[in-house]
N, C-alpha and C. Protein backbone atom coordinates (compact mmCIF):
# COMPACT_ATOMS: atom_id res chain seq x y z
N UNK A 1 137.81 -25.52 161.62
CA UNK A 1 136.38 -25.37 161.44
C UNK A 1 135.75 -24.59 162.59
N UNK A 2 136.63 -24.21 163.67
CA UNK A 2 135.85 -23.68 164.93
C UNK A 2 135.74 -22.19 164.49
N UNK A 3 136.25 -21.45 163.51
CA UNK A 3 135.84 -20.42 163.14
C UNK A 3 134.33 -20.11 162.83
N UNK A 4 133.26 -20.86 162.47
CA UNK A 4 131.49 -20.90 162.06
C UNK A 4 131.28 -21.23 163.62
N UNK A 5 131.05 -20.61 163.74
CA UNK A 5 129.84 -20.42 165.28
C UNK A 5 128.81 -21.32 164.89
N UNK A 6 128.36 -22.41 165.74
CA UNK A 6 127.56 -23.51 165.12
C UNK A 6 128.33 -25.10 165.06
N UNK A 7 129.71 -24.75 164.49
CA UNK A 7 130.21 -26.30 164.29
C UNK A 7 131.51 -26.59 165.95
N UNK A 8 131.18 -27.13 166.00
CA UNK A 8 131.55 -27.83 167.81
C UNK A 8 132.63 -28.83 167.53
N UNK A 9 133.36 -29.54 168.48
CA UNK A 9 134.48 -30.41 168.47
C UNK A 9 133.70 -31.52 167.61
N UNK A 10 132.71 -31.75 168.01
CA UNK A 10 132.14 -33.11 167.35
C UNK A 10 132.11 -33.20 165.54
N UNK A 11 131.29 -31.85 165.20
CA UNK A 11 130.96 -31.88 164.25
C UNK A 11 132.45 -31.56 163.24
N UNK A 12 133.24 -30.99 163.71
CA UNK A 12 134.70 -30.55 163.24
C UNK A 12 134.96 -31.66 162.82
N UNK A 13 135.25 -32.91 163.79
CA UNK A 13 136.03 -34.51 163.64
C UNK A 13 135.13 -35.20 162.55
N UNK A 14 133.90 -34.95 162.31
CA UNK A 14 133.42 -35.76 161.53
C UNK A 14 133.67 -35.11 159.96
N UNK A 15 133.31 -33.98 160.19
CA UNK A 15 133.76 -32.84 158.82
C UNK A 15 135.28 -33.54 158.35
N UNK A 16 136.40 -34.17 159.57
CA UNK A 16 137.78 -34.00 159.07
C UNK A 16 137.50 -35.69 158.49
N UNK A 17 136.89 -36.45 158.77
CA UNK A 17 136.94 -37.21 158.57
C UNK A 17 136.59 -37.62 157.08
N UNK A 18 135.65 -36.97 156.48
CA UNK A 18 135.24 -36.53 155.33
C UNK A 18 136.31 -35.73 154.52
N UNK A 19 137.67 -35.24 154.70
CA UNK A 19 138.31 -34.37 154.01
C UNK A 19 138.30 -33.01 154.17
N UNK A 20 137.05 -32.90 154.90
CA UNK A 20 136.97 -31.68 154.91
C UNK A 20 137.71 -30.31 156.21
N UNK A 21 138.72 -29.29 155.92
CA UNK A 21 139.38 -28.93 157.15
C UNK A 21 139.71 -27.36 157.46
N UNK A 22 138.98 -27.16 156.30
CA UNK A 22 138.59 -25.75 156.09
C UNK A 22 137.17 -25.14 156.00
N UNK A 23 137.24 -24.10 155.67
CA UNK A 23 135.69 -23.35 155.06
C UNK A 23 135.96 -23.30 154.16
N UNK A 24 136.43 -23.16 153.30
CA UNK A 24 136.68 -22.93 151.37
C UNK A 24 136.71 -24.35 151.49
N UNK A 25 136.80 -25.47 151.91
CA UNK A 25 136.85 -26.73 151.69
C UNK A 25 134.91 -27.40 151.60
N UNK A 26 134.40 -26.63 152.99
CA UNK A 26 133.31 -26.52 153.31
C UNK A 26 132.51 -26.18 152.25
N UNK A 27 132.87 -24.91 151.92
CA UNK A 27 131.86 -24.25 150.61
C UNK A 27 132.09 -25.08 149.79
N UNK A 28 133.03 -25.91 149.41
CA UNK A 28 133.13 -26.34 148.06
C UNK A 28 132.79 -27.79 147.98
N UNK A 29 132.13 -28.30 149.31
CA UNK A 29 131.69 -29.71 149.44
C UNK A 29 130.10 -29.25 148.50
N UNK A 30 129.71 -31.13 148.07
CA UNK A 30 128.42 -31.35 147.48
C UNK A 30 127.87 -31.54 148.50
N UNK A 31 126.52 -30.32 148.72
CA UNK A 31 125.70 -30.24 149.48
C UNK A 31 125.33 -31.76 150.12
N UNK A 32 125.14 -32.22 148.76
CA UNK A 32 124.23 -33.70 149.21
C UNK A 32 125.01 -34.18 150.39
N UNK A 33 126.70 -34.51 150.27
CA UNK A 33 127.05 -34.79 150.69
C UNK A 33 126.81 -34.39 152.26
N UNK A 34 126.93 -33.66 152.33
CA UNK A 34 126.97 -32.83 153.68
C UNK A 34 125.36 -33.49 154.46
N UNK A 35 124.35 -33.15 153.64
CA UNK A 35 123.22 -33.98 154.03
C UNK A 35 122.80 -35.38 154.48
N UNK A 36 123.75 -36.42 153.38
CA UNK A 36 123.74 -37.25 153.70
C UNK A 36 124.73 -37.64 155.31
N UNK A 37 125.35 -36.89 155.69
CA UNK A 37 126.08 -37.19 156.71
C UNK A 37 125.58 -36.29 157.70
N UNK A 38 125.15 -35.67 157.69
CA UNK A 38 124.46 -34.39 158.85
C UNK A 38 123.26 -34.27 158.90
N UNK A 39 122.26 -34.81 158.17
CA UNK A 39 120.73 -34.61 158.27
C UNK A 39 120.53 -33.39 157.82
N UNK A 40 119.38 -33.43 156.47
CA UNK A 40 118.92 -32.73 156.05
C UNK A 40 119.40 -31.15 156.27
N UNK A 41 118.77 -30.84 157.85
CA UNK A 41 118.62 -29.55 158.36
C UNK A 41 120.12 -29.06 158.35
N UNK A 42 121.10 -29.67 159.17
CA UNK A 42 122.36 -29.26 160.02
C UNK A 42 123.22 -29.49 158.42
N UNK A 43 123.22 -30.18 157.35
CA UNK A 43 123.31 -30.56 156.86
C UNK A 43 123.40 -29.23 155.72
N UNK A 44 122.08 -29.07 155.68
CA UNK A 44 122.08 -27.50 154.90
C UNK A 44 122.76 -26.27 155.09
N UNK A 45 122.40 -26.33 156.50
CA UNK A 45 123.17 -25.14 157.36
C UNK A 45 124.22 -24.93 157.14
N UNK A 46 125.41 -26.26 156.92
CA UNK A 46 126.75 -26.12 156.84
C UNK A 46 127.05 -25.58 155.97
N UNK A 47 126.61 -26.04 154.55
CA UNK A 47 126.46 -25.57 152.89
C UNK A 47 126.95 -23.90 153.21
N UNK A 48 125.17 -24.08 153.83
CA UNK A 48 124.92 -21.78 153.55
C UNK A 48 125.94 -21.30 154.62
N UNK A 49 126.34 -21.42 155.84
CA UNK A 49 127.27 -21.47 156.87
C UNK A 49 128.79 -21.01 156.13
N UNK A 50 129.07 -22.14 155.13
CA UNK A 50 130.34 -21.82 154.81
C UNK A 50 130.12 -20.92 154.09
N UNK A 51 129.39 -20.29 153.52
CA UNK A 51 128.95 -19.39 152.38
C UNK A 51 129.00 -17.90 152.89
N UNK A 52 128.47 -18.25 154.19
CA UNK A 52 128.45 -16.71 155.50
C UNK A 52 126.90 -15.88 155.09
N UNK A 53 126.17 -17.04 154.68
CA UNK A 53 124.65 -16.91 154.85
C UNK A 53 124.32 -17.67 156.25
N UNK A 54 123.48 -16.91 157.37
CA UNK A 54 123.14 -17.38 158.37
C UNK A 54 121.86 -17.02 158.62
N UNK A 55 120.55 -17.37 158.49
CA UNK A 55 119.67 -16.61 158.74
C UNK A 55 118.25 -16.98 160.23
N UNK A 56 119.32 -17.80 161.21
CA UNK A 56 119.08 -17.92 162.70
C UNK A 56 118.79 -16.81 163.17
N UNK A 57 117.88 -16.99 163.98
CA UNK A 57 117.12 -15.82 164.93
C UNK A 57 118.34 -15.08 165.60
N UNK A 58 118.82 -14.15 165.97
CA UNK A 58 119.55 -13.68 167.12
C UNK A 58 119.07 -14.01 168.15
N UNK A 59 120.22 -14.05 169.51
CA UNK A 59 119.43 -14.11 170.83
C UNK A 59 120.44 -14.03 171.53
N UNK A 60 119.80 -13.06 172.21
CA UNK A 60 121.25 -12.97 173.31
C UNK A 60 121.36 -13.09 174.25
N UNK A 61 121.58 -14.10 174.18
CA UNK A 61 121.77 -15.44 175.56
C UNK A 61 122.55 -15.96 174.78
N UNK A 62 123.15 -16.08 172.98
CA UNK A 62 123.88 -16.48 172.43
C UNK A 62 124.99 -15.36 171.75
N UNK A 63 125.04 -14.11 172.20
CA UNK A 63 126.47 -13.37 172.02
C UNK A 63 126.87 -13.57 173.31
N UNK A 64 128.24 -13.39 172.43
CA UNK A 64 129.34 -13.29 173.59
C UNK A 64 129.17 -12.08 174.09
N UNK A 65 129.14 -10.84 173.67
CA UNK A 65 129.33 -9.92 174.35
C UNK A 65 127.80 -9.51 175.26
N UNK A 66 128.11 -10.25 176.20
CA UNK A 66 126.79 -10.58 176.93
C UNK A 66 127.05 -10.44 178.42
N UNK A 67 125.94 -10.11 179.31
CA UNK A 67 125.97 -10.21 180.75
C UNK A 67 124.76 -11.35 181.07
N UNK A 68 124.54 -12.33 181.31
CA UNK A 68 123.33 -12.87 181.97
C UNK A 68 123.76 -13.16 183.65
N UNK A 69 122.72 -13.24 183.65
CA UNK A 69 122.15 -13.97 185.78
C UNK A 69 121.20 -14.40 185.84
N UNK A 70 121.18 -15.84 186.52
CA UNK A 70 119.85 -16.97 185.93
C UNK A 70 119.74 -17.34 187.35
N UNK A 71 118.60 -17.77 188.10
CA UNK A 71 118.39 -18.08 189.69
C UNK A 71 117.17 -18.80 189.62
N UNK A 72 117.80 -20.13 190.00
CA UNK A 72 117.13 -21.58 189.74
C UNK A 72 116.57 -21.62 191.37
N UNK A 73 115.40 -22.12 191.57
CA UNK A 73 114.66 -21.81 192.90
C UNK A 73 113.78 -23.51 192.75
N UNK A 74 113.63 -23.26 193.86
CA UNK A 74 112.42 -24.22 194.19
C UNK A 74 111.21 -23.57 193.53
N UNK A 75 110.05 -24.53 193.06
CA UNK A 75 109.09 -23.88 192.46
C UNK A 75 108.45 -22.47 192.97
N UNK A 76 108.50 -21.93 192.48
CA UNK A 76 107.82 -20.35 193.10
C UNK A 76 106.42 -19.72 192.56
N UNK A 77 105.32 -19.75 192.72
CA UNK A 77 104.21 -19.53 192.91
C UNK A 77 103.80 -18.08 192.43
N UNK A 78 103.76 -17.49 190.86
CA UNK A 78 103.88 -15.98 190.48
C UNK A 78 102.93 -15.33 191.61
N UNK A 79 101.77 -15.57 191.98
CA UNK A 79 101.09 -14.87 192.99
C UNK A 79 101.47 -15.07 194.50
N UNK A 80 101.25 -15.80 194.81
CA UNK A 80 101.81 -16.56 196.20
C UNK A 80 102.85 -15.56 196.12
N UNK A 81 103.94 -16.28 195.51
CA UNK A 81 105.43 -15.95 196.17
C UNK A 81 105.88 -14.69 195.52
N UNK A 82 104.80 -13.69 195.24
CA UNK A 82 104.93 -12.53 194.49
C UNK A 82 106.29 -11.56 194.84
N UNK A 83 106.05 -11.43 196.19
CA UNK A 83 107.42 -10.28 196.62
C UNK A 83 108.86 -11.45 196.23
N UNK A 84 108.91 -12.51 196.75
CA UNK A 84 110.30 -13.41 196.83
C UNK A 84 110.38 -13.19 195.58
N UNK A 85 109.45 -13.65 194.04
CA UNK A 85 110.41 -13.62 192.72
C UNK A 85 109.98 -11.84 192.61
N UNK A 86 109.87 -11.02 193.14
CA UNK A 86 110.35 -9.75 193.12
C UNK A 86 111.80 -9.47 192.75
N UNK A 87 112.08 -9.60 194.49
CA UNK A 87 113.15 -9.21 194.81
C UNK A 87 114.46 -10.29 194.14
N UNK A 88 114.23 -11.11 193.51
CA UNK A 88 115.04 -12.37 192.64
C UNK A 88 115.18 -11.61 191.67
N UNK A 89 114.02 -11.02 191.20
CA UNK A 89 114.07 -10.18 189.03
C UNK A 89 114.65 -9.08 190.02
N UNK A 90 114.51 -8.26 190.79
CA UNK A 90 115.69 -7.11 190.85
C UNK A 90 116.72 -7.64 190.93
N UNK A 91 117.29 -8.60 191.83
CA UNK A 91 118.69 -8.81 191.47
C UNK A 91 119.28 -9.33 190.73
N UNK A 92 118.42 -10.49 189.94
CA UNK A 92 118.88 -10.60 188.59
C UNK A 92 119.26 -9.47 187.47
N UNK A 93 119.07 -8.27 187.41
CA UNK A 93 118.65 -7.24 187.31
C UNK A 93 120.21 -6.33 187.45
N UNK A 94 120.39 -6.20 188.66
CA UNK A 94 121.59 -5.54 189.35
C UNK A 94 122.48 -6.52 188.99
N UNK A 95 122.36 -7.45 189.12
CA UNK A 95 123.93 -8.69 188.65
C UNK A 95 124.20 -8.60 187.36
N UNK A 96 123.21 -8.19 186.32
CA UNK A 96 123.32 -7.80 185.27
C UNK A 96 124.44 -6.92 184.75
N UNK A 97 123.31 -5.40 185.58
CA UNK A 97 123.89 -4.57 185.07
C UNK A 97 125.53 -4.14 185.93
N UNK A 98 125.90 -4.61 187.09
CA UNK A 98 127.27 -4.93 187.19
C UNK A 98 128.14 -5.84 186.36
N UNK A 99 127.69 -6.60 185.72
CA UNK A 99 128.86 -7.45 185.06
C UNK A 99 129.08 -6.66 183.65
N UNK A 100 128.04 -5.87 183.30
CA UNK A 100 128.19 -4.51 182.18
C UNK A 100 128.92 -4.13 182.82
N UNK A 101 129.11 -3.64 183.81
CA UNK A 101 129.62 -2.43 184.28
C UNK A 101 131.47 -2.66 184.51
N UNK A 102 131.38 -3.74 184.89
CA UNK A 102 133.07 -4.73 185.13
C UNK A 102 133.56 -5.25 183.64
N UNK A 103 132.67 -5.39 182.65
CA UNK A 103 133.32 -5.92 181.60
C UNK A 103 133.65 -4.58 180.29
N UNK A 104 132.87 -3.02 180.41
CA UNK A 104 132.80 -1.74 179.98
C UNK A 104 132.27 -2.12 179.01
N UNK A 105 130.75 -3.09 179.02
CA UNK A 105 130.14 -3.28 177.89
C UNK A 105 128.72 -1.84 178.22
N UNK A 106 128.14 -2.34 177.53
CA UNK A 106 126.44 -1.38 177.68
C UNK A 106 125.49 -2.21 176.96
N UNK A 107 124.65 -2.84 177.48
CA UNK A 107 123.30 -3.78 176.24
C UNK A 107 122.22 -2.89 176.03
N UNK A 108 121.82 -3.59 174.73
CA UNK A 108 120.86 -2.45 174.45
C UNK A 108 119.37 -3.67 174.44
N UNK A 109 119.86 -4.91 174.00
CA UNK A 109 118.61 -6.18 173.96
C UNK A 109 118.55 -6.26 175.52
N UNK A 110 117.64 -6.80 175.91
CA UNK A 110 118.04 -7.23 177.29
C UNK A 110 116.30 -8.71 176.87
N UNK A 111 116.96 -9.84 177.79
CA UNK A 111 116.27 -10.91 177.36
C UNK A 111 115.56 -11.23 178.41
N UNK A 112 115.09 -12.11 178.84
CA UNK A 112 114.47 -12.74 179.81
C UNK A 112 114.10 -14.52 179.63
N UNK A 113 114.39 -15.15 180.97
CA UNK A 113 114.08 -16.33 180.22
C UNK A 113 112.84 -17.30 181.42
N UNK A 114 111.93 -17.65 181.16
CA UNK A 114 111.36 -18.38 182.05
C UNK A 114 111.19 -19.58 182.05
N UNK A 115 111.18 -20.87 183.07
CA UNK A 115 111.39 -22.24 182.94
C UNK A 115 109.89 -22.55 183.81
N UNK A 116 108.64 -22.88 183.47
CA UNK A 116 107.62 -23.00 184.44
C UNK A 116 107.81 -24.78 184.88
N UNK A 117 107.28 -25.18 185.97
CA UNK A 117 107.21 -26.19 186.67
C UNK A 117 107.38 -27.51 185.71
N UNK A 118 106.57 -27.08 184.74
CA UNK A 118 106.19 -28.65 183.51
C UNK A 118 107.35 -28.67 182.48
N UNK A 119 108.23 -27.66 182.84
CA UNK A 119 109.86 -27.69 182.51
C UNK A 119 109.68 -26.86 180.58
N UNK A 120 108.23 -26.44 180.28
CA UNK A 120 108.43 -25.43 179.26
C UNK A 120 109.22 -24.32 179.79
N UNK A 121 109.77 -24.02 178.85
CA UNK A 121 110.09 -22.86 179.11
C UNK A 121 110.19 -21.80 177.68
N UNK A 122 110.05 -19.91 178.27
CA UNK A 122 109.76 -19.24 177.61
C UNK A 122 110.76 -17.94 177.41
N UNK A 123 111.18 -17.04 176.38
CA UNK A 123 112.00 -16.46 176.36
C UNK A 123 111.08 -15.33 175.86
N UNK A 124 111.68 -13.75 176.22
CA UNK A 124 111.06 -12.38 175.91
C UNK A 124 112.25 -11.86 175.63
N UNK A 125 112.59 -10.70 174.61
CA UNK A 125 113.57 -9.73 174.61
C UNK A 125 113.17 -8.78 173.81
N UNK A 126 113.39 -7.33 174.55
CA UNK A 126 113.34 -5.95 173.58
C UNK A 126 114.59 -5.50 173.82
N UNK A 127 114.30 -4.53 172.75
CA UNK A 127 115.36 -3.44 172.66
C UNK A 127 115.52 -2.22 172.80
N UNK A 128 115.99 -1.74 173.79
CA UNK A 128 116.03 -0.34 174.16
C UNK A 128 116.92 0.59 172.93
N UNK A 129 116.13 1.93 173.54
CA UNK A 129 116.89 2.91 172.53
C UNK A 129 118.43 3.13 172.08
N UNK A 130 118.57 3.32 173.85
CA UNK A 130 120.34 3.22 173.56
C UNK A 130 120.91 2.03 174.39
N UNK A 131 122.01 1.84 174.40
CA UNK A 131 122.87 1.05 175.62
C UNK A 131 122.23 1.26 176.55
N UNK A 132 122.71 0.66 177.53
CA UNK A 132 122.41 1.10 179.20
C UNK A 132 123.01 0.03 180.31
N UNK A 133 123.81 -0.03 181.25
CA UNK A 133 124.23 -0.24 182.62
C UNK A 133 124.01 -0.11 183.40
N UNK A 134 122.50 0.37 183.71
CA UNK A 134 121.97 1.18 184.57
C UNK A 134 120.78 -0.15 184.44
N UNK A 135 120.78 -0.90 185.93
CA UNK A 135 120.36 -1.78 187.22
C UNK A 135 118.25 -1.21 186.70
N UNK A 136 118.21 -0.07 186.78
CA UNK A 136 117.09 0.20 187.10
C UNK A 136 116.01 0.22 185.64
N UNK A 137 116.97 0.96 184.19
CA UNK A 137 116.24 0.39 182.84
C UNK A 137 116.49 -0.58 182.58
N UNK A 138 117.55 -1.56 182.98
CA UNK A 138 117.12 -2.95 182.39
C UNK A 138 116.28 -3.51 183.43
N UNK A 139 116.11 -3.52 184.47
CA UNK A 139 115.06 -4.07 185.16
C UNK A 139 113.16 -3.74 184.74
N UNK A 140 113.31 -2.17 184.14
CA UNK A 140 112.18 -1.74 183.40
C UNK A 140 111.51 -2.78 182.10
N UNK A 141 112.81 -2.74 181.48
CA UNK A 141 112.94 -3.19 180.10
C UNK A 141 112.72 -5.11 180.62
N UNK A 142 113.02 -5.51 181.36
CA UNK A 142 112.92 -6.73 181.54
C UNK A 142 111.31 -7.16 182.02
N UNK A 143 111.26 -6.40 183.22
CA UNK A 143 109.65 -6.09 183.30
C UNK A 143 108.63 -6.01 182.07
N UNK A 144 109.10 -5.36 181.36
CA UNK A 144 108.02 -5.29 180.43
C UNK A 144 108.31 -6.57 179.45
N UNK A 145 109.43 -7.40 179.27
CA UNK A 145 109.19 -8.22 178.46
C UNK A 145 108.49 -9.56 179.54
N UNK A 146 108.76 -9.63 181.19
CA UNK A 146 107.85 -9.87 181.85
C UNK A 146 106.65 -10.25 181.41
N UNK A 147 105.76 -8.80 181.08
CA UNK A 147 104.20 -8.77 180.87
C UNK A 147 103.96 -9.39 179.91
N UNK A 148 105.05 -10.27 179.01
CA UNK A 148 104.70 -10.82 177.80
C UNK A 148 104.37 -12.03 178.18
N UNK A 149 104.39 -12.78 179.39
CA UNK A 149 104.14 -14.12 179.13
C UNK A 149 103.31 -14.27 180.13
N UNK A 150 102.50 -15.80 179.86
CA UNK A 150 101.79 -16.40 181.13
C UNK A 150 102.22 -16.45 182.50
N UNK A 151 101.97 -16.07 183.23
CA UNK A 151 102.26 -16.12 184.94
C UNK A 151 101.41 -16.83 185.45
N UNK A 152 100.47 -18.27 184.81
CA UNK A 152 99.71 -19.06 185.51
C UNK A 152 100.35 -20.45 186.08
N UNK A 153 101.51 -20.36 186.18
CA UNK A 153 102.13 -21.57 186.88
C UNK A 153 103.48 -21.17 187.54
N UNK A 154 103.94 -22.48 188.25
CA UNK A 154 105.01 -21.97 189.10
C UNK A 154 106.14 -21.94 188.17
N UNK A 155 106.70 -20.76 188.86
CA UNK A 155 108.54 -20.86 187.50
C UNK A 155 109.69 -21.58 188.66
N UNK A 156 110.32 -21.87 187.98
CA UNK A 156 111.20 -23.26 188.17
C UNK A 156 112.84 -22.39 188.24
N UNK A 157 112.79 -21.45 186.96
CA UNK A 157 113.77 -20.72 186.99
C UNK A 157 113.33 -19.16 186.26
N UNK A 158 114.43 -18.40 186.30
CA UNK A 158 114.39 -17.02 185.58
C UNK A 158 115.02 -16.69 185.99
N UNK A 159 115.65 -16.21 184.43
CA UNK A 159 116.91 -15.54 184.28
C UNK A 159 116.56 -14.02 182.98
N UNK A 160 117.82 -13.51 183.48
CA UNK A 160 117.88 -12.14 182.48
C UNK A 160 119.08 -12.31 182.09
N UNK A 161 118.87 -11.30 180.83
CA UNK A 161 120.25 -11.33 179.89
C UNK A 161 120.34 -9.94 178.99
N UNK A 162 121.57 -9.54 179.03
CA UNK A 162 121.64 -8.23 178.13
C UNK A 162 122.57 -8.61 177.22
N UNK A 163 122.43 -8.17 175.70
CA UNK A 163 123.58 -8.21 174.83
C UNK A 163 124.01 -7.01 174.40
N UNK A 164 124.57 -6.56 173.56
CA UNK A 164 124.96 -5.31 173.06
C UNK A 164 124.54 -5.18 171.80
């Protein structure tokens, strides 16, 4: 069952426990069934899942073929401590685009993720034209998904992420 991205050691053992030990086994379970043992939601998912209907948001912070760098700080103050989470988003930034660069990937999403003090936290991602490994457009491209969110409290964490 570890072939569906989604079903985990846990959910595998309970699936086997049920008979179930395949995906053609999967597809061919009664939905209900699946519901009644998985809740409604997760439940459904499995149904359309085995079917190779998926219709989850992308995010890439969830491909593999991914670079992230995340830098968990003491609360940091967007105005106050303006230059310190500067120089943090550039190197989040450069750690990035080196682990592209060591793994001979290129991202073209690049994400962003913010954790403010009251432990919400918020995610941004665009997509550039082409690939890129280059430290200085994903730092652009991150910036600008930046300008997408509130900067009225302290961030806790932030991280960046590129997928392909």
């Amino acid at each position: 069952m570890n072939k569906i991205n989604g079903i985990g050691p846990k959910s595998g053992a309970r699936l086997d426990t049920l008979g179930i030990r395949t995906i053609g086994e999967l597809a061919q379970a009664d939905p209900a069934l699946l519901v009644e043992h998985f809740g409604k939601s997760y439940g459904a998912w499995l149904h359309e899942a085995a079917h190779g209907r998926d219709e989850r948001r992308w995010s890439p912070t969830a491909n593999r073929n991914r670079s992230a760098a995340k830098h968990v700080r003491e609360r940091l103050h967007p105005v106050r401590d303006r230059e310190q989470l500067s120089r943090i988003f550039t190197d989040l930034c450069v750690r990035v685009a080196g682990d592209l660069q060591r793994k001979g990937y290129a991202g073209k999403t690049i994400g962003l993720k913010l954790r403010y003090d009251n432990f919400k936290t918020v995610t941004r991602d665009c997509t550039l034209d082409a690939p890129t490994q280059d430290a200085g457009a994903i730092r652009r491209a991150a910036g600008e998904c930046l300008k997408r969110v509130p900067l009225d409290r302290r961030i806790r964490l932030l991280a960046c992420a590129s997928a392909r």
